[in-house]
Protein backbone atom coordinates (compact mmCIF):
# COMPACT_ATOMS: atom_id res chain seq x y z
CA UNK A 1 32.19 -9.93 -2.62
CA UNK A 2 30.74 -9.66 0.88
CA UNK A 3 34.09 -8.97 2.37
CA UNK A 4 34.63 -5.59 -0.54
CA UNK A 5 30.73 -4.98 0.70
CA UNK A 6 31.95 -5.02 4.01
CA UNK A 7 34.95 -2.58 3.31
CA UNK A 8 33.06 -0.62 1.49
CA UNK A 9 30.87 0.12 4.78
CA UNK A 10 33.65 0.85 6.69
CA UNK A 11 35.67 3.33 4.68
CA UNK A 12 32.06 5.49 4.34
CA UNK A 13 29.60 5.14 7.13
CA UNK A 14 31.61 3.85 9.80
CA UNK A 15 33.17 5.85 12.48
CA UNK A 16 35.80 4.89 14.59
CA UNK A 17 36.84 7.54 16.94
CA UNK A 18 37.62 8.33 20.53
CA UNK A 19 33.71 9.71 21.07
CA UNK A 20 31.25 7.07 22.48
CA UNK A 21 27.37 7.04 23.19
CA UNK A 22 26.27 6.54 26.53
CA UNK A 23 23.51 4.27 27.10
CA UNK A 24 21.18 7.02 27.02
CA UNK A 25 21.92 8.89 24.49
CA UNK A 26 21.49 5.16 22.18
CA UNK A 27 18.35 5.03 23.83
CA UNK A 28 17.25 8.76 22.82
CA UNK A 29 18.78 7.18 19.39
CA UNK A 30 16.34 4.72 18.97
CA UNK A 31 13.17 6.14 19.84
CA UNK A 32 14.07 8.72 17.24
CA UNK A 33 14.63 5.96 14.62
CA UNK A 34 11.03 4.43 15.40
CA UNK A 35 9.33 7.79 15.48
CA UNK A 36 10.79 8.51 12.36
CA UNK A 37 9.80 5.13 10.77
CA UNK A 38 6.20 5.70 12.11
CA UNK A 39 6.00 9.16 10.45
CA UNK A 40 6.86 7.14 7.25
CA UNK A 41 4.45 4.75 7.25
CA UNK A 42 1.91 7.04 7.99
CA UNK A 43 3.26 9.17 4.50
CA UNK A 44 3.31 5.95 2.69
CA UNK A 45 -0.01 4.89 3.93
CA UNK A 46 -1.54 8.63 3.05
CA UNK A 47 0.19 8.77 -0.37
CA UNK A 48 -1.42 5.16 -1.27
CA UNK A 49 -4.42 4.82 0.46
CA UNK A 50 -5.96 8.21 0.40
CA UNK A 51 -4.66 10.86 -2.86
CA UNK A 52 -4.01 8.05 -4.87
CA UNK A 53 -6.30 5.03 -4.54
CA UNK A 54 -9.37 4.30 -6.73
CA UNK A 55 -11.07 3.08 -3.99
CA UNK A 56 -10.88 6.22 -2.57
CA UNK A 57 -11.90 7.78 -5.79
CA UNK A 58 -14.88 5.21 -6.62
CA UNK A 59 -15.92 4.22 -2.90
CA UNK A 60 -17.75 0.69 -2.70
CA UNK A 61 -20.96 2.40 -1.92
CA UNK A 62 -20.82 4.46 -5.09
CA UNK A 63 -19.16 1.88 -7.45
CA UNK A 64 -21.70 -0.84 -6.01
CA UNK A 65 -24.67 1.86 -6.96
CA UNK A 66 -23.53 1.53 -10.42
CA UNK A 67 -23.56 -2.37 -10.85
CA UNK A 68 -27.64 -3.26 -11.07
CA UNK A 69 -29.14 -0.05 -12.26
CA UNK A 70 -32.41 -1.30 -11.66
CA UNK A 71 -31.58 -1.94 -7.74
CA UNK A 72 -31.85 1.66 -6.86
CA UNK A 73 -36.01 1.43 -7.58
CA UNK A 74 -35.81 -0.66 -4.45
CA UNK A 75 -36.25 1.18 -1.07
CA UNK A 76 -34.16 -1.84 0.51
CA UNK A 77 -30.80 -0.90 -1.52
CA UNK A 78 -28.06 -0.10 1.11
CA UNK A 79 -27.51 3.24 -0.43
CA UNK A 80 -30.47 4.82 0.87
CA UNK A 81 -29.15 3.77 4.81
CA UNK A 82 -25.19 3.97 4.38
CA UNK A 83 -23.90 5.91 7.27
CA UNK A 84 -20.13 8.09 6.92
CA UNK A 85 -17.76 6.54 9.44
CA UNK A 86 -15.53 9.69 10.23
CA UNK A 87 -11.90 9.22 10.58
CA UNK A 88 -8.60 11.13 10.42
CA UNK A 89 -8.78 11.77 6.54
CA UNK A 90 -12.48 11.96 6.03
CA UNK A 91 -12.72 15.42 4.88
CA UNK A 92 -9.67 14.41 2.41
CA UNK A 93 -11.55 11.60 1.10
CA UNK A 94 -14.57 13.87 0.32
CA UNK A 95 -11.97 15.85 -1.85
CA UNK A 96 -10.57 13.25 -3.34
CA UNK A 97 -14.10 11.41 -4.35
CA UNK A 98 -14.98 11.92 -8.12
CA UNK A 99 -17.46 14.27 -9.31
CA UNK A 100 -19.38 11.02 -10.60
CA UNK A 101 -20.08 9.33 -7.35
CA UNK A 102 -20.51 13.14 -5.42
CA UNK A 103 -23.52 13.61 -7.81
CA UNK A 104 -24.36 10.01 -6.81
CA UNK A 105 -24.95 10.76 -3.19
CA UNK A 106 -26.10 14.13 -3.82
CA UNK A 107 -29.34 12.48 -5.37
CA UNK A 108 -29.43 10.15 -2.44
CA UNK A 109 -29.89 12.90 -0.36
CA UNK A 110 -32.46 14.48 -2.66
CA UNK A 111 -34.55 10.94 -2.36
CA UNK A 112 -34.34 11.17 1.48
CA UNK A 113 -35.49 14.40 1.33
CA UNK A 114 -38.19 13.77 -0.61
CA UNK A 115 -39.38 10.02 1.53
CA UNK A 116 -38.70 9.59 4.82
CA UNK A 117 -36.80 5.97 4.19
CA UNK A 118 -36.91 4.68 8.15
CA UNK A 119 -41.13 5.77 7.84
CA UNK A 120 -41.06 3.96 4.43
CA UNK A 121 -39.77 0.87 5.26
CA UNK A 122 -41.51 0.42 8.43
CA UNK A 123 -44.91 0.78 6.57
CA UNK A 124 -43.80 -1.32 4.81
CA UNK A 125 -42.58 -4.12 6.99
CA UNK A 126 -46.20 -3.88 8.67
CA UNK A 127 -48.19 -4.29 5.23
CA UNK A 128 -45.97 -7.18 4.12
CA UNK A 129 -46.64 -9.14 7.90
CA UNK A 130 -50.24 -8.51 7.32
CA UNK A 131 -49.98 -10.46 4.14
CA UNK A 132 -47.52 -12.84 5.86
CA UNK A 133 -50.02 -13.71 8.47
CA UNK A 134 -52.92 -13.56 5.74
CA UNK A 135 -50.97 -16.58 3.78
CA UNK A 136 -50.29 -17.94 6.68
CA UNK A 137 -53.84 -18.42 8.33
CA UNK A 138 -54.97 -19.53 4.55
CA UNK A 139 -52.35 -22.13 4.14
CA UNK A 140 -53.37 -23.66 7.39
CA UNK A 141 -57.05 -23.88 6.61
CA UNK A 142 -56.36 -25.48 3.18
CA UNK A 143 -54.21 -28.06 5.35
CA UNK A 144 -56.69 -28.63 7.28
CA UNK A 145 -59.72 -28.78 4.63
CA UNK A 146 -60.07 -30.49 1.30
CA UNK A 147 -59.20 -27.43 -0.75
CA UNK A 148 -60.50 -28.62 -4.14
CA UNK A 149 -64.02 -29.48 -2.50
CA UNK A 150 -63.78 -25.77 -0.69
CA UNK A 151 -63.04 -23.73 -3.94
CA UNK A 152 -66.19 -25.73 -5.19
CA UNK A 153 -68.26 -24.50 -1.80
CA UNK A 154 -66.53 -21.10 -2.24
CA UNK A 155 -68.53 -20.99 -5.60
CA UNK A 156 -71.64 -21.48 -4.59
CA UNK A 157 -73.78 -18.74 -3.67
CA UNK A 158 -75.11 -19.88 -0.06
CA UNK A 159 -73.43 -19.41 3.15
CA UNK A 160 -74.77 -22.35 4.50
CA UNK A 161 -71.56 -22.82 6.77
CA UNK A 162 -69.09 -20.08 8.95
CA UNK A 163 -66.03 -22.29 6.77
CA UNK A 164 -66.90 -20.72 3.54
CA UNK A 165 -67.03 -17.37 4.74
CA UNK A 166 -64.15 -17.42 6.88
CA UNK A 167 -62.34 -19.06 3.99
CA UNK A 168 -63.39 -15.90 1.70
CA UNK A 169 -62.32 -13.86 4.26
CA UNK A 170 -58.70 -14.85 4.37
CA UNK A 171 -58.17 -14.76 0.43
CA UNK A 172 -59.35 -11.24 0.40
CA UNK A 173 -57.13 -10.19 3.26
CA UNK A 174 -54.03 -11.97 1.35
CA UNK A 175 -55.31 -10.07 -1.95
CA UNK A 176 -55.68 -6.50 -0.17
CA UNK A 177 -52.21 -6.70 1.75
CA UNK A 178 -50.20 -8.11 -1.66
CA UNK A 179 -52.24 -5.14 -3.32
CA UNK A 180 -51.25 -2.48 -0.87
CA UNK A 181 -47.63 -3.91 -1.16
CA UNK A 182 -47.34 -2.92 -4.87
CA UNK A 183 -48.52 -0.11 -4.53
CA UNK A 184 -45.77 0.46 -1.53
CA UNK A 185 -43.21 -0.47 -4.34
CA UNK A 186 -45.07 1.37 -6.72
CA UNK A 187 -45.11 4.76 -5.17
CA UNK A 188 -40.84 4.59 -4.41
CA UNK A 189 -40.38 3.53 -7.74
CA UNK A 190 -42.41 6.30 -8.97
CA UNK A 191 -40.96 9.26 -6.99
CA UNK A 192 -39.71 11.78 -8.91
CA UNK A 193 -36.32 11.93 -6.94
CA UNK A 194 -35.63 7.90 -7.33
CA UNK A 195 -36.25 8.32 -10.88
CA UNK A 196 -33.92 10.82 -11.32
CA UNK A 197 -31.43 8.87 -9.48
CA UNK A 198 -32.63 5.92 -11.62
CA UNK A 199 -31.68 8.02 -14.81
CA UNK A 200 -28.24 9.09 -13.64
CA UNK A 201 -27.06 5.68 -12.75
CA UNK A 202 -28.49 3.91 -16.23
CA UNK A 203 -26.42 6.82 -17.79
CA UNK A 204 -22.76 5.78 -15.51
CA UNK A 205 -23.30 1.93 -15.21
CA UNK A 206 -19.86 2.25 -17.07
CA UNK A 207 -18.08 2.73 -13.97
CA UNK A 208 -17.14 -0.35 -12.19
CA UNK A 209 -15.36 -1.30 -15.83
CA UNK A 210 -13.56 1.99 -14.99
CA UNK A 211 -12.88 1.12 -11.30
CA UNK A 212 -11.46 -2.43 -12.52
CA UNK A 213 -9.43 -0.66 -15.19
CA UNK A 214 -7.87 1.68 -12.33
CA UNK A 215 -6.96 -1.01 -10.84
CA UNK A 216 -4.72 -3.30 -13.22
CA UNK A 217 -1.08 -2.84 -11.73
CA UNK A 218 -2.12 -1.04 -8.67
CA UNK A 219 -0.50 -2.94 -6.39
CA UNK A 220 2.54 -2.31 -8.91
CA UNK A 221 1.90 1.51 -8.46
CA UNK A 222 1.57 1.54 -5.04
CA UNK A 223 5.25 0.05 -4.97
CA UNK A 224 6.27 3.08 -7.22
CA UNK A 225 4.87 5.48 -5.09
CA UNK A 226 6.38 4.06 -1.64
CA UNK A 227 9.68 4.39 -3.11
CA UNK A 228 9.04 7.49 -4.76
CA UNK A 229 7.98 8.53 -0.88
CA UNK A 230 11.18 7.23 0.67
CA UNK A 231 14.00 7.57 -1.84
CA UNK A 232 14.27 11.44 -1.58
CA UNK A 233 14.70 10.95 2.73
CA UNK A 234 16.99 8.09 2.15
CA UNK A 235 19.07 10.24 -0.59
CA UNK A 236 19.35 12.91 2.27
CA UNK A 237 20.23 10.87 4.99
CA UNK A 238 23.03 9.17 2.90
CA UNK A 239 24.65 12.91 2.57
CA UNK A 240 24.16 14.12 5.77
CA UNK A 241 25.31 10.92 6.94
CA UNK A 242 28.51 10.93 4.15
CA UNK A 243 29.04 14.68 4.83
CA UNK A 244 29.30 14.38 8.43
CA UNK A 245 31.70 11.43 8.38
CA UNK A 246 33.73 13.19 6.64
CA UNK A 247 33.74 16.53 8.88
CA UNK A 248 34.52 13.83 11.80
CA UNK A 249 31.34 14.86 13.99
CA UNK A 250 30.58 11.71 15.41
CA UNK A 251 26.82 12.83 16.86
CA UNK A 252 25.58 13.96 13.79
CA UNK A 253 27.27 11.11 11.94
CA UNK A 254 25.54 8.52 13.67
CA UNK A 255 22.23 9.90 13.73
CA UNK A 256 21.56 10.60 10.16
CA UNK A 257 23.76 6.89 9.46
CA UNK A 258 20.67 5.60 11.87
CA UNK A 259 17.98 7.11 9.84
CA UNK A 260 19.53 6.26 6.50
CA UNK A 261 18.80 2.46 7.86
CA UNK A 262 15.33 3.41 8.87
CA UNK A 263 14.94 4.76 5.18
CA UNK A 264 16.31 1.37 3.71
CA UNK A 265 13.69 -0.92 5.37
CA UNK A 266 10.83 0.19 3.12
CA UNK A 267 12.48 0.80 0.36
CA UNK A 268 14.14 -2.52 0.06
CA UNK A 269 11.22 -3.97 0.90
CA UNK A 270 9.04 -2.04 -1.95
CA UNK A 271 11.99 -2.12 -4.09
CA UNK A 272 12.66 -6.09 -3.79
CA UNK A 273 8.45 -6.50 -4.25
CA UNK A 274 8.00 -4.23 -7.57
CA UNK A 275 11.19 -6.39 -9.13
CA UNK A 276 9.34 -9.55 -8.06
CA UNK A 277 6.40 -8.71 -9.39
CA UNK A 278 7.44 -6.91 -12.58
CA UNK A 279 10.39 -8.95 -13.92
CA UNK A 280 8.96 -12.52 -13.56
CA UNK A 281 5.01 -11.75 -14.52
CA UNK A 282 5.53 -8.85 -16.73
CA UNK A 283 8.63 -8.17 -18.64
CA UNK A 284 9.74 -11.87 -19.61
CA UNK A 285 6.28 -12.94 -20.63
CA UNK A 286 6.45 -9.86 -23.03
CA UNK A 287 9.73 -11.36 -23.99
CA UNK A 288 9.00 -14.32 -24.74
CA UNK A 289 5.50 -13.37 -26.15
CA UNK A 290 7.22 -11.09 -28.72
CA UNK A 291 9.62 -13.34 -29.75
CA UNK A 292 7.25 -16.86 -29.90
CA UNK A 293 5.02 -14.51 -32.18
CA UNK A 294 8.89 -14.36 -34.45
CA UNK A 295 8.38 -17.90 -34.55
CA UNK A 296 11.95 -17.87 -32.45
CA UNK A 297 10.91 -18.28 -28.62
CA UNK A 298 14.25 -19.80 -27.32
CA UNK A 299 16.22 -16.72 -28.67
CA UNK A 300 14.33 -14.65 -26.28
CA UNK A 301 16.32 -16.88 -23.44
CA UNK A 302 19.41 -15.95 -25.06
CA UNK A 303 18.65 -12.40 -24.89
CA UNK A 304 17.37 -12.35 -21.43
CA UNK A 305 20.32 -13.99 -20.56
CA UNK A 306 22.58 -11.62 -22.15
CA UNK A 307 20.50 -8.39 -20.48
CA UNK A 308 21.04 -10.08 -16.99
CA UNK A 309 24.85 -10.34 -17.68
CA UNK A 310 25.06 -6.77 -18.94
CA UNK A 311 22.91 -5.34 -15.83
CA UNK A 312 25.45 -7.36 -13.11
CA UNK A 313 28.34 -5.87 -15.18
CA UNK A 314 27.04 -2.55 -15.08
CA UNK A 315 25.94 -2.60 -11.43
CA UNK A 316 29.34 -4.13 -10.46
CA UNK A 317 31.41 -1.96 -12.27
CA UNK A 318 29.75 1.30 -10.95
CA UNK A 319 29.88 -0.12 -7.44
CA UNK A 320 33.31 -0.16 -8.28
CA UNK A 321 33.67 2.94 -9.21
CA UNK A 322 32.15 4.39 -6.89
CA UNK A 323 34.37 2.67 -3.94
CA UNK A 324 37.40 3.98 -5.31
CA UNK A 325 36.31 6.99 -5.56
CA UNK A 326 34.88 7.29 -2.12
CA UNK A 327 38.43 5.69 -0.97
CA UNK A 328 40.63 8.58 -2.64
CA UNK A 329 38.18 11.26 -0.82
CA UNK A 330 38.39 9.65 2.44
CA UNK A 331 42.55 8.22 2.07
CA UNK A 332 44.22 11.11 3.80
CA UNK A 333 41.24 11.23 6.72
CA UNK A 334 42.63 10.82 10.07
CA UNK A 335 40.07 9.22 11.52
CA UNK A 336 39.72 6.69 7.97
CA UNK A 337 43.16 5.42 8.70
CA UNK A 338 42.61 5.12 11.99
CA UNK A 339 39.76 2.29 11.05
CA UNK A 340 42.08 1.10 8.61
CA UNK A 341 44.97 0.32 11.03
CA UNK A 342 42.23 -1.01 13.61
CA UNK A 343 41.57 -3.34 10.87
CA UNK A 344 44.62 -4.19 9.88
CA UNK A 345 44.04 -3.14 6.14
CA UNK A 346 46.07 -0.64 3.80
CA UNK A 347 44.57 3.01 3.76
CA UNK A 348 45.34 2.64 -0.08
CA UNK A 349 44.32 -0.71 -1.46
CA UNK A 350 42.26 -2.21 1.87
CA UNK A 351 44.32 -4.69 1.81
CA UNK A 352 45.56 -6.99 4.25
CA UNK A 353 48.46 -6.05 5.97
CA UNK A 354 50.89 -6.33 9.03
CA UNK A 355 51.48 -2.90 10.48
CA UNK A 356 54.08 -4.32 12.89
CA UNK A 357 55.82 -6.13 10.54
CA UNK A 358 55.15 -4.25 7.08
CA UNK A 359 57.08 -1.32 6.22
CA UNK A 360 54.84 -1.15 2.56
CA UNK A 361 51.52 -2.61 1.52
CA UNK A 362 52.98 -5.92 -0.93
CA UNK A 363 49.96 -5.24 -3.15
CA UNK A 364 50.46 -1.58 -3.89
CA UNK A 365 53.85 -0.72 -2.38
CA UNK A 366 52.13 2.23 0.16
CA UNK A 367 54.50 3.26 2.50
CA UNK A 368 53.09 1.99 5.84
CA UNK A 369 55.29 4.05 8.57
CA UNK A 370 57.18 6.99 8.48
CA UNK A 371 60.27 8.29 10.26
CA UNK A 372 59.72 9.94 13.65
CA UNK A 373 61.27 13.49 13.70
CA UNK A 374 62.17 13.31 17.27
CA UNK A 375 63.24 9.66 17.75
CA UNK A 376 64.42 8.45 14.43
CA UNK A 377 62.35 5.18 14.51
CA UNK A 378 59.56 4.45 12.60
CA UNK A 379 56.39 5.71 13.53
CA UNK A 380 53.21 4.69 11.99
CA UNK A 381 52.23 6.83 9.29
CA UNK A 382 49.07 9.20 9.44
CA UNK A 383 48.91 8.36 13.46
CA UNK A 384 49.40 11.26 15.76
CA UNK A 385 51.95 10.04 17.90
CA UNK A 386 55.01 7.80 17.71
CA UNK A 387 54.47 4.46 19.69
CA UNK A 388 58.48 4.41 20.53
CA UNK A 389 58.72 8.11 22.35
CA UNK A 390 55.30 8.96 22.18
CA UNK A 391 56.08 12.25 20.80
């Protein structure tokens, strides 16, 4: 199998001529093959993770908006200090963000319009360590004091000691601050603007079901797309590379044969990781599923069995197919036999053969040399020159 693979390689993309590459021109050779292979990965990684990615389309910030409604009353939420990290497909992004999570941020803006948030919150961090302090200094004094015998004192209407008053003191400082606190929370909550945002997001909490359904057999997707990405490249390469092989122009021939491998690595690799995925976890547990439900399970084993056979059959026999006929377009090339004789391998059948020694291919009875028209001896066939007179 690995030795028809090997053949198979030979009689289409290899080239065996007089032409060689210099040790510059392979180096020229290469960095084109890893410029090339960066340019893909930057296509694959656009085509994935930019135009079609719902994480693009729902953005954390926005999906995250969507999970506890009631979060937005809060001038804390992260929405209302997110900051837009520019990079090379920002202004993409923005086009490719739903209409949902625009009109999202759209109403963030409106809220920051209509508080300043950094003002806000630092009024707010100064109220809430006034009443941090407040508790503080009242916790210590009941510590320090019997605080069942000082509510007692606190009752009484005397001031006959500085503890009673100071005490009194402290509670109402604790009471003002945690009053001027809610109504801090009070007056965001309150805003026109945040209740409008409010509204919208009760009205879309629907979404991060929608993100998770987006996501079921991404990863799956993502595989699709890569190859969709690469097979059209790798489908040109093949015919440049085929086309040129058999025009015999070496250059050409080996530059497009080099970027047909470059073409191969990812799609192998997406190819070999969408079959892993999809045949094991998807399409025999449906099989099996279907048929259990029958009340038949181990026929599905049969049948899975029998679909594997026919695929290899298939596959084989097109592979086949396809050999031969590459063999009977390339059988009376010049340079083809030339490989072939290098080998030591019939330009017919491929197979082995002694071209010193053999007069016809045993296997298929091709005729192997030819009479020399200015010598009489036998000359090798398809060769350019007799190896007796050199004519």
């Amino acid at each position: 199998m690995f030795s028809k693979i090997r053949n198979l390689y030979k009689s289409n993309l290899k080239y065996v001529g007089d032409e060689k590459l210099t040790k510059l021109s392979i180096f020229f050779i290469l960095i084109l093959n890893i410029f090339v292979f960066t340019v893909m990965n930057y296509g694959i990684s656009f085509q994935t993770k930019v135009i079609h990615n719902p994480n693009t389309t729902y953005t954390y910030d926005c999906r995250d908006a969507f999970r506890k409604p009631d979060n937005i009353l809060g001038h804390t939420n992260f929405i209302y200090t997110r900051t837009n990290y520019n990079n090379k497909y920002s202004s993409i992004k923005k086009q490719e963000l739903s209409e949902v999570c625009n009109i999202l941020f759209t109403k963030v803006e409106d809220v920051k319009k209509s508080i300043d948030i950094l003002a806000f919150k630092k009024a707010y961090i100064v109220i809430n360590n006034k009443k941090r302090t407040a508790l503080s200094d009242l916790n210590a004094f009941r510590e320090n004091y019997n605080t069942a015998l000082f509510e007692k004192i606190a009752q009484v209407d005397s001031p006959t000691t500085s503890l009673k008053t100071q005490y009194l003191k402290l509670k109402k400082e604790l009471a003002t601050a945690t009053k001027e606190l809610e109504n801090k929370k009070k007056e965001f909550k309150e805003n026109k603007a945040v209740q409008s945002l409010h509204t919208y997001v009760k009205l879309n909490k629907h979404i991060p079901d929608l993100y998770k359904k987006l996501m079921e057999n991404y990863h799956e997707k993502v595989r699709v797309l890569e190859i969709v990405f690469v097979l059209p490249l790798m489908l040109i390469f093949l015919f440049l590379s085929r086309r040129f092989l058999l025009a015999q122009k070496y250059i050409p021939h080996i530059i497009t044969k080099n970027l047909l491998i470059v073409t191969l690595i990812p799609l192998t690799i997406s190819s070999a990781s969408l079959l892993y995925n999809y045949i094991p976890h998807v399409f025999i547990g449906k099989v099996i599923n279907f048929f259990y439900s029958l009340g038949v399970p181990v026929l599905a084993y049969y049948i899975l069995a029998a679909i594997a056979i026919f695929i290899a059959y298939f596959l084989v026999l097109k592979i086949q197919q396809n050999a031969k006929r590459k063999r009977e377009e390339t059988r009376n090339n010049k340079m083809s036999f030339r490989m072939n004789f290098n080998n030591d391998v019939c330009n017919n059948c491929l197979n082995k053969v002694d071209y010193f020694g053999m007069n016809f291919c045993p296997h298929c009875a091709e005729e192997l040399k030819v009479k020399c028209d200015h010598c009489d001896a036998l000359k090798f066939k398809s060769l350019n020159h007799c190896y007796h007179c050199g004519k």
